[in-house]
Protein backbone atom coordinates (compact mmCIF):
# COMPACT_ATOMS: atom_id res chain seq x y z
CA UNK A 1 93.42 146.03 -0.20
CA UNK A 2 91.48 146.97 3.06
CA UNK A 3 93.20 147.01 5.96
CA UNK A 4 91.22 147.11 9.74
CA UNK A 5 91.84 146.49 12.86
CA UNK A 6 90.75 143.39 15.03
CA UNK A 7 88.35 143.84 17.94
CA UNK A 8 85.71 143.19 19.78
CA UNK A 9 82.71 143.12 17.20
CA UNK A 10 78.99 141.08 17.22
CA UNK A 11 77.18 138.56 15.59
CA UNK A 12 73.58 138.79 14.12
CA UNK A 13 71.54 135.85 13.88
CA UNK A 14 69.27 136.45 10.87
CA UNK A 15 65.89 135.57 9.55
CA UNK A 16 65.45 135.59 5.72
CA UNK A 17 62.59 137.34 3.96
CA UNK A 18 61.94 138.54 0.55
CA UNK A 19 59.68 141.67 -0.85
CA UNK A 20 59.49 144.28 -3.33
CA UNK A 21 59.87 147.64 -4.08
CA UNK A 22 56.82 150.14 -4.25
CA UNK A 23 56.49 153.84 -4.36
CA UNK A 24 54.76 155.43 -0.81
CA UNK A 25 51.64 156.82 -1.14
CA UNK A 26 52.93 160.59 -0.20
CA UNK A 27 55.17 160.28 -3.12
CA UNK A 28 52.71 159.86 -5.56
CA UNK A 29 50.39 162.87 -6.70
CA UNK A 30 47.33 163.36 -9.00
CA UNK A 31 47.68 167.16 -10.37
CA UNK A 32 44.10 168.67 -11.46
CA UNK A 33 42.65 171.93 -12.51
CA UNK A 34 41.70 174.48 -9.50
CA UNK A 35 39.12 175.72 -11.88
CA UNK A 36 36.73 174.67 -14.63
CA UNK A 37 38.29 175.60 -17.85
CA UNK A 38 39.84 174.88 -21.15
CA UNK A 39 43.48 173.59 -21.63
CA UNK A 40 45.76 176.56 -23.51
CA UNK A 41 49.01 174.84 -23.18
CA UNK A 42 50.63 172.07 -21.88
CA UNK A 43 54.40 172.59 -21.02
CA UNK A 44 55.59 168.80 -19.79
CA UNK A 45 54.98 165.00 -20.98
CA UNK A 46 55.24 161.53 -20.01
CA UNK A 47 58.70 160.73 -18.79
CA UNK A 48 59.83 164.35 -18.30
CA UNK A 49 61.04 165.02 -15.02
CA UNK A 50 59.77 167.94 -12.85
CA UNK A 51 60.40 170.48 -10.40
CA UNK A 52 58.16 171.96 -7.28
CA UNK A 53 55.96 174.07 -8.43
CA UNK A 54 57.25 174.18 -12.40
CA UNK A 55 54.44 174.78 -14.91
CA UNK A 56 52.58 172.19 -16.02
CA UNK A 57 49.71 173.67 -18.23
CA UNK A 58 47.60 177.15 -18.64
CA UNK A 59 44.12 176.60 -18.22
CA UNK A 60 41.49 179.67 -19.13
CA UNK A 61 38.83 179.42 -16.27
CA UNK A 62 34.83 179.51 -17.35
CA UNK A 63 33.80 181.77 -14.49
CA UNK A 64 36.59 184.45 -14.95
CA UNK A 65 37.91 183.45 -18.19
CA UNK A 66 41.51 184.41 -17.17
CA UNK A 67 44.24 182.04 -17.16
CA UNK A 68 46.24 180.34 -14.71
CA UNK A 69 48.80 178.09 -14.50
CA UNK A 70 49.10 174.40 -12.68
CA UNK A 71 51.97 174.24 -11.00
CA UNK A 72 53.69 170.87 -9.75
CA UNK A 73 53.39 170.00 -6.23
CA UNK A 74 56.17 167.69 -6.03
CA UNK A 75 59.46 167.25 -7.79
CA UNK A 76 59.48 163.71 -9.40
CA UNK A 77 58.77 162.63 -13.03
CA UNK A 78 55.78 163.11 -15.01
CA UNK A 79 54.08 159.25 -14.85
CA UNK A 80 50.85 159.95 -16.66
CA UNK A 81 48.89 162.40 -18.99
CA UNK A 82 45.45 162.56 -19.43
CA UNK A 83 45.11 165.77 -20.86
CA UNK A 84 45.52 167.49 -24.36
CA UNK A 85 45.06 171.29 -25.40
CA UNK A 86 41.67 172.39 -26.11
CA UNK A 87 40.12 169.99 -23.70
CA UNK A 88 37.57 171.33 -20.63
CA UNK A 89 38.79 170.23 -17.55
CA UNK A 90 36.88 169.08 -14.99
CA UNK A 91 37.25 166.75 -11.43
CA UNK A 92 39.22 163.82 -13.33
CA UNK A 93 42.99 164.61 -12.66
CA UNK A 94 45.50 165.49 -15.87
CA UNK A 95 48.57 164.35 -14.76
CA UNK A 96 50.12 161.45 -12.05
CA UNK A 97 53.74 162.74 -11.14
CA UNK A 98 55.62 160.37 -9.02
CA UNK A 99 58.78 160.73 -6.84
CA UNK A 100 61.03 157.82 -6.65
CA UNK A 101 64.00 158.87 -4.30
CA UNK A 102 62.73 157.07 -1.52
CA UNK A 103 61.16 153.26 -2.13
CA UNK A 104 59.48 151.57 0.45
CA UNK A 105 60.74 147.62 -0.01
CA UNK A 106 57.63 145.47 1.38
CA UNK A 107 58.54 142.44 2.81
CA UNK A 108 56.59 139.42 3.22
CA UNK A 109 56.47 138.65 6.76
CA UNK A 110 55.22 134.55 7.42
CA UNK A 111 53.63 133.16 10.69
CA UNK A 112 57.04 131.10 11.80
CA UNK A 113 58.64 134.61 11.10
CA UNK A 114 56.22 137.20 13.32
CA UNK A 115 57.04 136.97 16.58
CA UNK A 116 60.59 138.08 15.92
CA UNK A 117 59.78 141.28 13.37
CA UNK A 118 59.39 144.16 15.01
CA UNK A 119 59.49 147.91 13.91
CA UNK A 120 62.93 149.33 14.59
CA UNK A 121 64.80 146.39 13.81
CA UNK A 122 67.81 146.98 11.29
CA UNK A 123 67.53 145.04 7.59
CA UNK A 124 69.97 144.49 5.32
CA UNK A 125 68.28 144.42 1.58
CA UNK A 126 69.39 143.51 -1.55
CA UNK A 127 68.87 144.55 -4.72
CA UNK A 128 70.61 143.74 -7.96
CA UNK A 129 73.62 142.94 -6.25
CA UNK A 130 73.70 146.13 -3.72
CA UNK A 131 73.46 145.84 -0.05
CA UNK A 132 71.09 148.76 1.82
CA UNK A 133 70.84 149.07 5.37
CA UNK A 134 68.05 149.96 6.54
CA UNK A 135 65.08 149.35 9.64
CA UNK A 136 62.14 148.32 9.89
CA UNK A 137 59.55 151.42 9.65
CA UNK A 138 56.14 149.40 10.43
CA UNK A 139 54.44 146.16 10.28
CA UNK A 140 50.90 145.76 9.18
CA UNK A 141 48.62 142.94 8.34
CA UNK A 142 48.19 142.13 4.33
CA UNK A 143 45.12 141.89 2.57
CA UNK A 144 42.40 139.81 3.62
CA UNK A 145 43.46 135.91 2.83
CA UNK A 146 47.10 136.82 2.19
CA UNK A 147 48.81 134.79 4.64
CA UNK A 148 52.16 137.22 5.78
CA UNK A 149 52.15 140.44 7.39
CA UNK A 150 54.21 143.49 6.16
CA UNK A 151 57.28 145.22 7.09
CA UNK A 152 57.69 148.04 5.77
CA UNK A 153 61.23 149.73 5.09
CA UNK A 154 62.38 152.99 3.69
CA UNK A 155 65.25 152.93 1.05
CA UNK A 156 67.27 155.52 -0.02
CA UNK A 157 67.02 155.23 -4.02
CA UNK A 158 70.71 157.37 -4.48
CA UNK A 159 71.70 155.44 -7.80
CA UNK A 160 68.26 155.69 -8.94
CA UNK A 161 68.68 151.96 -9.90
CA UNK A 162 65.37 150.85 -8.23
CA UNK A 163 62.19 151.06 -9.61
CA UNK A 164 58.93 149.86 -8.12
CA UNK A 165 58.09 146.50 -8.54
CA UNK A 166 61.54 145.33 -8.52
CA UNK A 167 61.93 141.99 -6.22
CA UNK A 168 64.17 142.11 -3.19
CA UNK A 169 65.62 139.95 -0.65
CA UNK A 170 66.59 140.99 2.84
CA UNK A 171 68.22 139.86 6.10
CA UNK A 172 66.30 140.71 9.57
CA UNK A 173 68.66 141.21 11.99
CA UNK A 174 66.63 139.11 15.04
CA UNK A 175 70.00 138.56 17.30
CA UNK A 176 73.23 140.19 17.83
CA UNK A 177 75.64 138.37 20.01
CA UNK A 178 79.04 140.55 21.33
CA UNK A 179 82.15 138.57 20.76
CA UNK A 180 85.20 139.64 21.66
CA UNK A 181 87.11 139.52 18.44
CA UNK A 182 85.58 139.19 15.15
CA UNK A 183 87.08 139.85 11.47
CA UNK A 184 85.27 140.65 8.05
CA UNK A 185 84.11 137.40 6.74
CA UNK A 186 85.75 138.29 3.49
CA UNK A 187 89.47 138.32 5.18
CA UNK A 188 89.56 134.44 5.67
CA UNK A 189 90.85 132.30 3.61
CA UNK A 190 91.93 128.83 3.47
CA UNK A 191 95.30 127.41 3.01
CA UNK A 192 96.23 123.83 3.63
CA UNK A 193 92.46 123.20 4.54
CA UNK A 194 93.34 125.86 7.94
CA UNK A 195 91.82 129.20 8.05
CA UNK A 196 93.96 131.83 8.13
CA UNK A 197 93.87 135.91 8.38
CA UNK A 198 96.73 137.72 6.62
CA UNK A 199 97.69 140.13 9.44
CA UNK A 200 100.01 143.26 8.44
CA UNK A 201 103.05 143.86 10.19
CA UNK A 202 104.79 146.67 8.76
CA UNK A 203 104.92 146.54 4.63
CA UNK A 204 104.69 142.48 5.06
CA UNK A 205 101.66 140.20 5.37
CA UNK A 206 101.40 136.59 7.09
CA UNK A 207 99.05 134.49 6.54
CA UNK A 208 98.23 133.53 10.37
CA UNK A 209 95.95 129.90 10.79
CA UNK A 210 93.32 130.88 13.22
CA UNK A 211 90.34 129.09 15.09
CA UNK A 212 87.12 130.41 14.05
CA UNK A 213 83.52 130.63 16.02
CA UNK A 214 80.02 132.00 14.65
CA UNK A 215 79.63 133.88 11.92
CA UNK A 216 76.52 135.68 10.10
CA UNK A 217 78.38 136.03 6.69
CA UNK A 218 79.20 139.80 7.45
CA UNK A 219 81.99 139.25 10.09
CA UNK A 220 83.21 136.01 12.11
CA UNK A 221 84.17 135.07 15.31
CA UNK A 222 88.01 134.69 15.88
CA UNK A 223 88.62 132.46 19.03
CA UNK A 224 92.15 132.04 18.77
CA UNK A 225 95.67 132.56 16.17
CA UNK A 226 94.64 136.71 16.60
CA UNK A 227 94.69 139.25 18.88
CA UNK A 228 92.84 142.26 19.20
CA UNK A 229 94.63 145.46 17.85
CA UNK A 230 96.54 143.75 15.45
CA UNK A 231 96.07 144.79 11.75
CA UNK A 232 94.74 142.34 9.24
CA UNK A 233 93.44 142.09 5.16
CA UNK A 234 89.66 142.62 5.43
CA UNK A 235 89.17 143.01 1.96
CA UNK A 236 91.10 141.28 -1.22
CA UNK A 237 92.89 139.25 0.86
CA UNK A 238 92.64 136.08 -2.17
CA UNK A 239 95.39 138.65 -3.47
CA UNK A 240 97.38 137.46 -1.17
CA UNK A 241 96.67 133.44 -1.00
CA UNK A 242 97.49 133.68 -4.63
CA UNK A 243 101.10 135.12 -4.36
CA UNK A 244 101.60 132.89 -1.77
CA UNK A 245 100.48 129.64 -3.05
CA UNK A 246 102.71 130.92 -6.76
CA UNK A 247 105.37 130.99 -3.94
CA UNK A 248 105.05 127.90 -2.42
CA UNK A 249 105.71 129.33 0.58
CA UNK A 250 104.54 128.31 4.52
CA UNK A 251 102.65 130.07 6.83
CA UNK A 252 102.29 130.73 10.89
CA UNK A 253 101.18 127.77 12.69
């Protein structure tokens, strides 16, 4: 179980988009000869990741017929090959190496919605069941007839569990409103259709009934039955309601 303390906290009014995920432009590279020449070797393949400036191939030049090597300019994965050994190079690129660490999610952006998306505002996206906090990075107009605008925002791809194209939701934070106690949404619970709060006082927990105010499904407003500083069950807390309600027993009024 989680235990916080109550205080003084805010509420954010949200507005609802959805987008998805796409690789930025500066994270995806075309690798091609420096020089004329014919392919020797080729030291990687599709799928195999890479590392900044790790061979990729030795190519024998026409003009000085020496070899060199082309080296990766990016760490990433190797996303394309268009090149075999023995072939003459030429302008066309060889390889497409992407990096994937950071994923821009593009979010659809509708005319009801514009006037209260700006750049800088925090988002909350979701993806397969994981929350990311983010902000917004830009907004620019879609494609000619597409009827949205789009925000862009930069996500941290840690668990490498995204991949681009992958459809996201997300939560624009357009309001926040200070209240001067608010509790994890998780911690209440219901018991004898009341809400309560189990608050901690030393190794015991009571389930306290408690008057309740706005809430943005992250944290809610406690008007009354709590004070501020006192410790309560933020997380887990149905733990509790289910040893209590095998007990039978009461709680604070």
């Amino acid at each position: 179980m989680e235990i916080r303390t109550a205080g003084p906290g805010s509420i954010e009014r949200h507005i609802g988009v959805y987008g998805r995920l796409v690789t930025p432009p500066d994270r995806v590279v075309q690798s091609r000869a420096r020089f004329p020449g014919i392919i020797h070797d080729i030291r990687i393949n599709v799928g195999d990741p890479v590392s900044r400036d790790q061979v990729l191939a030795v190519i024998e030049s026409n003009e000085s017929l020496r070899s060199y090597e082309l080296r990766s300019p990016i760490a990433g994965v190797v996303q394309e090959r268009m090149a075999n050994v023995g072939e003459i190079t030429g302008a066309t690129p060889l390889f497409t190496l992407v990096n994937n660490d950071t994923l821009w999610a593009e979010l659809r952006i509708f005319p009801s919605q514009r006037f209260e998306v700006q750049p800088g505002q925090d988002v909350h996206v979701s993806h397969n069941g994981h929350l990311h906090d983010s902000h917004i990075a830009s907004v620019t107009p879609g494609t000619q007839g597409q009827p949205y605008v789009v925000a862009r925002v930069a996500l941290t791809n840690s668990r490498g569990d995204m991949a681009p194209g992958d459809m996201v939701s997300a939560q624009v934070d357009a309001e926040k409103v200070a209240v001067a106690l608010a509790v994890a949404s998780r911690a209440v619970q219901t018991l004898e259709e009341q809400p309560v709060v189990f608050v901690q006082a030393g190794d015991r927990y009571t389930a306290r009934t408690v008057s309740l105010g706005r809430t943005d499904g992250r944290f809610t407003e406690v008007r009354s039955g709590l004070e501020a500083g006192e410790r309560y069950v933020a997380d887990n807390s149905y733990l509790l309601k289910a040893e209590l309600l095998k007990a039978g027993a009461s709680h604070e009024h």
